[in-house]
N, C-alpha and C. Protein backbone atom coordinates (compact mmCIF):
# COMPACT_ATOMS: atom_id res chain seq x y z
N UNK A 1 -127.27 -74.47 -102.89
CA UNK A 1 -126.24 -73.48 -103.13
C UNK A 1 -125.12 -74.15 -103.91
N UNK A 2 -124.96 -73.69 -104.74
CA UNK A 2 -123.38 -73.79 -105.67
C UNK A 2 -122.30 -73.64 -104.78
N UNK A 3 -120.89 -74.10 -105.51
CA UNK A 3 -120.08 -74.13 -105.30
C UNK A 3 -119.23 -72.12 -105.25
N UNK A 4 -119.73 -71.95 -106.41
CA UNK A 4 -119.30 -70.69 -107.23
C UNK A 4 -119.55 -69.84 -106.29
N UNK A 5 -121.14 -69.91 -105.56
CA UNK A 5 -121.58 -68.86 -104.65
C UNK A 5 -120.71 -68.92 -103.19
N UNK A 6 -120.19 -70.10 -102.61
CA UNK A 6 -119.80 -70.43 -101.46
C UNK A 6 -118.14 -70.26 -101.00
N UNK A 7 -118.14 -69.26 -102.48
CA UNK A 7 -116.44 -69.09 -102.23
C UNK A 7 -116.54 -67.33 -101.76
N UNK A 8 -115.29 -67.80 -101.07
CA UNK A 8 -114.81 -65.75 -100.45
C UNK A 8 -114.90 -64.84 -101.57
N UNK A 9 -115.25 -64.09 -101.32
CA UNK A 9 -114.99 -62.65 -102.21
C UNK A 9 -113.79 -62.97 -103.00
N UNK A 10 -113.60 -62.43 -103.96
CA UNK A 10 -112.60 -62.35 -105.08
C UNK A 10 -111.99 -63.93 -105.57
N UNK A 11 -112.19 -64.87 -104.64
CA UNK A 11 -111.91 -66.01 -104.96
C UNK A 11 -112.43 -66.95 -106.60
N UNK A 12 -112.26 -67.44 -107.25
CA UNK A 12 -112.88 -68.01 -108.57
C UNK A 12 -112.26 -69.06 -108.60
N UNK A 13 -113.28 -70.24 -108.22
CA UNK A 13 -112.28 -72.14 -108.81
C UNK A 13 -113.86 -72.27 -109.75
N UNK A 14 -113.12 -72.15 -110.82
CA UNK A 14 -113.89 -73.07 -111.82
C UNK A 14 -114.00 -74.30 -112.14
N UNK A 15 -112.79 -74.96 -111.42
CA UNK A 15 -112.69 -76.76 -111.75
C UNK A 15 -113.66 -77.27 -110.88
N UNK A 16 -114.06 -76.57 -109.75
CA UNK A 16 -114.86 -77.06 -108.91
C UNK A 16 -116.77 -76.81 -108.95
N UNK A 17 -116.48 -75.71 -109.62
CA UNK A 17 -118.01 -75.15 -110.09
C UNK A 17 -118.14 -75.46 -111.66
N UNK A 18 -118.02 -76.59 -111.75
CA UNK A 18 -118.56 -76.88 -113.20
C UNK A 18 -119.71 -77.15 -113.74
N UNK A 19 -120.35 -78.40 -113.17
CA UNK A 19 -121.48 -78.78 -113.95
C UNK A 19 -122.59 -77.83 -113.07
N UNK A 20 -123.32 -77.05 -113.59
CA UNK A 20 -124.15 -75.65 -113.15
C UNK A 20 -125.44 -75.99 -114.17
N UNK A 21 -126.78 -75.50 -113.90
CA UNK A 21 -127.95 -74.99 -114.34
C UNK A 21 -127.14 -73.69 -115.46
N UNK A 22 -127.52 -73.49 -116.18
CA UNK A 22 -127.00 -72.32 -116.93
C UNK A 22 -128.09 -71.11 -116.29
N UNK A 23 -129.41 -71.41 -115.83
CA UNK A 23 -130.24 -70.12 -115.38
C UNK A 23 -129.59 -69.43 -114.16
N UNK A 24 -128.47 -70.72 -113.62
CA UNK A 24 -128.04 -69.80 -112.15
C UNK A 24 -126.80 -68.77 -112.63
N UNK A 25 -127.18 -67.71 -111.81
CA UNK A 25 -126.01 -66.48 -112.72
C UNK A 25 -124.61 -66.51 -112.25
N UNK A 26 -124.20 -67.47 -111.76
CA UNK A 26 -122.62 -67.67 -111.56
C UNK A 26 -122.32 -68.61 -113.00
N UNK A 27 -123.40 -69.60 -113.28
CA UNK A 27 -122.95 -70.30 -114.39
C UNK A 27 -123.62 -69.84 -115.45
N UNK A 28 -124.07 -68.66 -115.84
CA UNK A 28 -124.78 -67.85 -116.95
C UNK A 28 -123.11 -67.30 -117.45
N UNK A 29 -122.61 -66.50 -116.47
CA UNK A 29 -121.72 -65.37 -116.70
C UNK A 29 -122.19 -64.24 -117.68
N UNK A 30 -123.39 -63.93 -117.64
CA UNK A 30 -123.55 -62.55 -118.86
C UNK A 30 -124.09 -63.34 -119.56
N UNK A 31 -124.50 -64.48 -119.98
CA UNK A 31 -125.09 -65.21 -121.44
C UNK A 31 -126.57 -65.01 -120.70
N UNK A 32 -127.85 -65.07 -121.52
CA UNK A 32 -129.21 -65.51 -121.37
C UNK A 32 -129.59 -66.72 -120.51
N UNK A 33 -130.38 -66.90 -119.65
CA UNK A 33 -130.62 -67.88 -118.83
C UNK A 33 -131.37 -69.07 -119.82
N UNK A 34 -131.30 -70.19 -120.34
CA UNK A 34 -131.91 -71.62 -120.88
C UNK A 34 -132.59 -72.33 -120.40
N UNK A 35 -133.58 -72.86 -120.08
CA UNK A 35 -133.74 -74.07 -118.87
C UNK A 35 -133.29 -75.24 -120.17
N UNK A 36 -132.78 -76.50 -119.51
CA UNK A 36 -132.45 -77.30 -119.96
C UNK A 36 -130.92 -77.35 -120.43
N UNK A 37 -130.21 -76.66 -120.74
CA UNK A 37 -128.76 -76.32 -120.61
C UNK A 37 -128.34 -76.66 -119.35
N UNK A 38 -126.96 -77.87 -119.77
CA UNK A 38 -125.94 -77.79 -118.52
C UNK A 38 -124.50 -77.93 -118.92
N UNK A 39 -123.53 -77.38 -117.99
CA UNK A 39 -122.35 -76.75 -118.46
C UNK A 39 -121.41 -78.11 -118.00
N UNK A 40 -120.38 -78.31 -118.61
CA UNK A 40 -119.36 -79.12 -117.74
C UNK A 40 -117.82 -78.54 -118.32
N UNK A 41 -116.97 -79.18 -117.93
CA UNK A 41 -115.81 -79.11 -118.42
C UNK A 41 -114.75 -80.09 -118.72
N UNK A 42 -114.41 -80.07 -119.99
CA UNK A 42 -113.69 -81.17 -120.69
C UNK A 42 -112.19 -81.43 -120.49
N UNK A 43 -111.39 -81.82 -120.29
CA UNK A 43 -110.29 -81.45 -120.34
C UNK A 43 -109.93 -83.18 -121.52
N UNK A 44 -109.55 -82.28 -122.69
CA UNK A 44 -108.80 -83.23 -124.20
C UNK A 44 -108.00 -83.67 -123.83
N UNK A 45 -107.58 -84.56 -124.60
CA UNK A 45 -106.22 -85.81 -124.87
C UNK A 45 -106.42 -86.14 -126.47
N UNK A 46 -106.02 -85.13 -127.13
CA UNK A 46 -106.05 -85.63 -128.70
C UNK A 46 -104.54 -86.57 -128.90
N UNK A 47 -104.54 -86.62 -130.09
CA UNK A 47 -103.84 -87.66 -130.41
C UNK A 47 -103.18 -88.96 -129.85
N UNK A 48 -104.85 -89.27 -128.89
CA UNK A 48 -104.77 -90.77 -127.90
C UNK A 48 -104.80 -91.74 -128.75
N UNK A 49 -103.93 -92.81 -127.99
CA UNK A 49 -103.89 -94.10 -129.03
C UNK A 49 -105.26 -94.97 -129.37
N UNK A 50 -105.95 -94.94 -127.69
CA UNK A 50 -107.01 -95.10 -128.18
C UNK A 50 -108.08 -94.04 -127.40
N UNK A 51 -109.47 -94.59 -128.02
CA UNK A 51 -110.71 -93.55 -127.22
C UNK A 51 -111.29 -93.95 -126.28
N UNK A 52 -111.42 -93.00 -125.06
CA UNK A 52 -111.85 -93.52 -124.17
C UNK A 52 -112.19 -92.05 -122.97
N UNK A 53 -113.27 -92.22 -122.12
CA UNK A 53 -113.31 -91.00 -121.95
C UNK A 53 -113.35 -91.37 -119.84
N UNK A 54 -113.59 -90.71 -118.99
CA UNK A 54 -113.53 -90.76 -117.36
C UNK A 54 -114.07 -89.76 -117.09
N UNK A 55 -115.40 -89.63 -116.13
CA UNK A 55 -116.42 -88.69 -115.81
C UNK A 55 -116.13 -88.61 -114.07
N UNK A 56 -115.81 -87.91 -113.57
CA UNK A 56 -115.26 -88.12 -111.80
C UNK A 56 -116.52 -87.12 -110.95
N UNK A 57 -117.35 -86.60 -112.23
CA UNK A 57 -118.36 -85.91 -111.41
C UNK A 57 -118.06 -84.13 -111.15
N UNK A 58 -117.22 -84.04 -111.73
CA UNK A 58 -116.96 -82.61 -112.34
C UNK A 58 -115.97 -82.10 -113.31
N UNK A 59 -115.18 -82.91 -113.91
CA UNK A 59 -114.69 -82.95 -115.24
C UNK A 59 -114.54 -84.21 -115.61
N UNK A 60 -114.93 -83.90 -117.16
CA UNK A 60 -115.06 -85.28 -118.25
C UNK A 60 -113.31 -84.77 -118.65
N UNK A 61 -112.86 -86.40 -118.94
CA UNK A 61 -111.90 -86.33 -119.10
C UNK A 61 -111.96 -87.18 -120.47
N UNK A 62 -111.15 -86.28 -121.61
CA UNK A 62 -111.69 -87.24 -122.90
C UNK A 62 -110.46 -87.43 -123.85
N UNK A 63 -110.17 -88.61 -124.27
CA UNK A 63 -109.16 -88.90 -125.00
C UNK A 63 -109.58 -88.90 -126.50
N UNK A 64 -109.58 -88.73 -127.55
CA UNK A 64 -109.86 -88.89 -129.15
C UNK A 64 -108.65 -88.82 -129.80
N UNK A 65 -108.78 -89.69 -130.99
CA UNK A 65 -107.69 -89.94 -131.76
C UNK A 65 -107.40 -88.68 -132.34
N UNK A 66 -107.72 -87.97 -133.23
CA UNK A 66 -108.02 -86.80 -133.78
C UNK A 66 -106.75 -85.95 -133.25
N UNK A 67 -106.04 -85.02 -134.09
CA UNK A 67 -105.44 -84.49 -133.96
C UNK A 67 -105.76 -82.88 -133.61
N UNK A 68 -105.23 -82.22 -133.04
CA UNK A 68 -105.69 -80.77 -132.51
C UNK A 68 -105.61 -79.70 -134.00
N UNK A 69 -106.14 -80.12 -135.37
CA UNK A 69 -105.86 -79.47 -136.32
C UNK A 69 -106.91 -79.26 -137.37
N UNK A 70 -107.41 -77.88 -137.34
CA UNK A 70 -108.47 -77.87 -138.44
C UNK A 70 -109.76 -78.27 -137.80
N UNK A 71 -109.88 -78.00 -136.75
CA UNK A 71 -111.01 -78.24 -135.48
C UNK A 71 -111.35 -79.86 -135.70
N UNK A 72 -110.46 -81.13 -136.18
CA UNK A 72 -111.05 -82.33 -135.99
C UNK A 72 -111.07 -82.84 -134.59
N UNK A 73 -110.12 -82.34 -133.90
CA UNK A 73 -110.36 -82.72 -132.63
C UNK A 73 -111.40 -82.41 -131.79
N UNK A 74 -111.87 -80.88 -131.82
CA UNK A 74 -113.12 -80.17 -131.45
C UNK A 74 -114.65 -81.12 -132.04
N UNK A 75 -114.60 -82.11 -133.46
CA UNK A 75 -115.80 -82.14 -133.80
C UNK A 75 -115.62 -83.76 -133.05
N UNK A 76 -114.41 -84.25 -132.57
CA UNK A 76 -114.50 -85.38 -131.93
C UNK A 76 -114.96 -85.48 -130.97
N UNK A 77 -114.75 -84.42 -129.91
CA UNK A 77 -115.62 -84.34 -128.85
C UNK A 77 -116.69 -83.77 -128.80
N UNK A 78 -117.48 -83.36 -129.90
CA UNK A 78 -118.53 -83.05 -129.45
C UNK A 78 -119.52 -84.07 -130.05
N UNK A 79 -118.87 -84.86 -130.58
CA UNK A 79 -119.33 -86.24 -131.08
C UNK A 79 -119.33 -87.45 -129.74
N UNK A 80 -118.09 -87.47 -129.47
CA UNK A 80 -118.03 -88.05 -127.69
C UNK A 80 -118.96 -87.64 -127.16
N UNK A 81 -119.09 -86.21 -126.95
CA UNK A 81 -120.06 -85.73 -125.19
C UNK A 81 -121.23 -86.19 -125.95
N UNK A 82 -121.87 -86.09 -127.03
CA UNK A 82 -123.26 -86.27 -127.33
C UNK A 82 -123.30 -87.84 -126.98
N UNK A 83 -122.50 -88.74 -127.94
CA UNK A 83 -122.74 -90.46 -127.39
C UNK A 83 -122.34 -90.42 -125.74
N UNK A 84 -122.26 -89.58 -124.66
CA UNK A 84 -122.01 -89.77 -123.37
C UNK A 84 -123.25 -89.69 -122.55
N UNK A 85 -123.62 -88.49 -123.26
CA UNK A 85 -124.80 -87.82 -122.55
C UNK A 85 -125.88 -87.77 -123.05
N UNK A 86 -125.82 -89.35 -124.49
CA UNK A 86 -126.79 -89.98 -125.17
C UNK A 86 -127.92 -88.67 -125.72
N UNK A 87 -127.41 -87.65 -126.30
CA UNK A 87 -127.91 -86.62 -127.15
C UNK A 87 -127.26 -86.63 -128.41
N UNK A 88 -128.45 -85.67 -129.69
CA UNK A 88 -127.48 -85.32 -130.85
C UNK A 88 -126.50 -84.25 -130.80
N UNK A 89 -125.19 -84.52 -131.77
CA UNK A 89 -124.36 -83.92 -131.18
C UNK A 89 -124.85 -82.33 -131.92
N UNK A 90 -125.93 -82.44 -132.72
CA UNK A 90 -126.18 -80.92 -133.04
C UNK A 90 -126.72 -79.80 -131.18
N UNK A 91 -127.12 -81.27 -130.17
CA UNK A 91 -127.36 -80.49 -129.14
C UNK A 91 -125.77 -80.60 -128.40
N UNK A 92 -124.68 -80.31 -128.65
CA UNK A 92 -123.78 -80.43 -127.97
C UNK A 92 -122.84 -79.06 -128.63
N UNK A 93 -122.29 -78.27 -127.38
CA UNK A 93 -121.71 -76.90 -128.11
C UNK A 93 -120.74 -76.63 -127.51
N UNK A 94 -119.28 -76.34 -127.94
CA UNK A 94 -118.02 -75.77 -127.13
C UNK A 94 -118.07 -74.43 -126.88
N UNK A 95 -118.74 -74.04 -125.39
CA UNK A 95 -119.25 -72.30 -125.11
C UNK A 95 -117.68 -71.73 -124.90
N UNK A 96 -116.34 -72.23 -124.73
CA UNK A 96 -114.94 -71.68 -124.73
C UNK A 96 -113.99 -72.90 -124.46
N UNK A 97 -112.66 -72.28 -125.00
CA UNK A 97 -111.60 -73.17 -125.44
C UNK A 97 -111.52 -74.08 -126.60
N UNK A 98 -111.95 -73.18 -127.21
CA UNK A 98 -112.14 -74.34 -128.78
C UNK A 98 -110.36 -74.53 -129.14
N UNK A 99 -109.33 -73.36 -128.44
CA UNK A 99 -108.37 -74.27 -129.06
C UNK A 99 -107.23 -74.37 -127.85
N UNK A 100 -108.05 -74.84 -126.81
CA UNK A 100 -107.08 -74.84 -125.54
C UNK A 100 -107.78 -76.45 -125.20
N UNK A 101 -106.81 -77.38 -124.65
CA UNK A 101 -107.07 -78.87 -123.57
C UNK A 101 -107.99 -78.80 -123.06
N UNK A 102 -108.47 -77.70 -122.29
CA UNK A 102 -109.46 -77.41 -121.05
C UNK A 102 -110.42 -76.58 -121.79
N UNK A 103 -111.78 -77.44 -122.07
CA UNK A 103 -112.79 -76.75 -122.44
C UNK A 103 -114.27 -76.94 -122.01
N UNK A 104 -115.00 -75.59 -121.82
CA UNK A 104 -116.45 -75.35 -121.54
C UNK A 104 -117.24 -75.94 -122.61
N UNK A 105 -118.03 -77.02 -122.38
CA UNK A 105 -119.37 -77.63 -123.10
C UNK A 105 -120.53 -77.23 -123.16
N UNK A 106 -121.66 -77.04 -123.49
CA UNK A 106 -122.99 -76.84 -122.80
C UNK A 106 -123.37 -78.10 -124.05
N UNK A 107 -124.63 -78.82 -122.65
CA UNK A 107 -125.19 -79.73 -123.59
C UNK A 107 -126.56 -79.57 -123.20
N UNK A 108 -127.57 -79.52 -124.42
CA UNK A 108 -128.84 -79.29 -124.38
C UNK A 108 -129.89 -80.54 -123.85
N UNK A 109 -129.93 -80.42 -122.70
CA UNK A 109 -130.61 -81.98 -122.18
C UNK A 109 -131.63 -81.47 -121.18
N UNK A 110 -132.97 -82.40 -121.08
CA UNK A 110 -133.65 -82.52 -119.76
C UNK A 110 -133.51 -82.72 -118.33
N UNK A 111 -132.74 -84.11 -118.61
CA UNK A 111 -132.70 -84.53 -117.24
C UNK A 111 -130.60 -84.53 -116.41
N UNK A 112 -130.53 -85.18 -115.85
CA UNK A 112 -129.47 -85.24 -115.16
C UNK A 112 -128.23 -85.98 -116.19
N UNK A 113 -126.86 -85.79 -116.05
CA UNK A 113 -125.72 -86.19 -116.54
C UNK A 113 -125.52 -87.75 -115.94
N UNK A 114 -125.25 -88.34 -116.25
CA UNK A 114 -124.71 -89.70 -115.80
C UNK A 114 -123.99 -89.66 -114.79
N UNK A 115 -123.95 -90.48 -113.56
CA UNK A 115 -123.26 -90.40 -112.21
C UNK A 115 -121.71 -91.00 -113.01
N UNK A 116 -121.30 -90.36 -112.08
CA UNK A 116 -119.29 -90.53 -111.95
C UNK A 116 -119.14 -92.23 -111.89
N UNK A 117 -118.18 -92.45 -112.76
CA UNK A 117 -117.63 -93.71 -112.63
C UNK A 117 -117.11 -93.84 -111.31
N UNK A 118 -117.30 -95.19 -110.22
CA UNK A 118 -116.33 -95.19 -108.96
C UNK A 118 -115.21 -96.08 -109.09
């Protein structure tokens, strides 16, 4: 059981129901079910001095030099999540917040995400 499913009626924490199967329909939301799709959530740090990114096991936390302008910051991270989650970044996609800090990923992969740094 998910997180998403185990909350009260009307309740919604998305920080906590992040990384999801995309076939399960709390983390579909209305899109087509994928197998191999999994969702996470990014939260940016553009114009970091340097790059460097922190995975805690339900948000990636990602710093890039790149400025929030003309989507270079957007193609930085999807350049990051692919070298993270050791895919091409043509399999790496911003499904929302392309121009907000806090953004939905889906990355096209087989197997499991890399365990959380401790």
């Amino acid at each position: 059981m998910c997180l998403a499913c185990a909350l009260p009626a009307g309740e919604r924490r998305l920080e906590e129901a992040v990384v999801d199967d995309v076939s399960h329909p709390a983390a579909r939301r209305g899109r087509h079910a994928v197998s191999g799709r999994t969702r996470l959530a990014v939260r940016v740090h553009a114009r970091a001095r340097t790059e460097r990114l922190e995975w805690d096991g339900s948000t990636l936390q990602l710093w890039v030099r790149e400025p929030p302008a003309d989507g270079r910051a957007n193609a930085a991270v999807i350049r990051a999540v692919a070298r993270w989650a050791d895919v091409a970044p043509s399999q790496v996609a911003i499904v929302s917040g392309a121009a907000a800090r806090h953004k939905l990923v889906e990355i096209e992969r087989k197997d499991a995400l890399p365990p959380p740094a401790v």
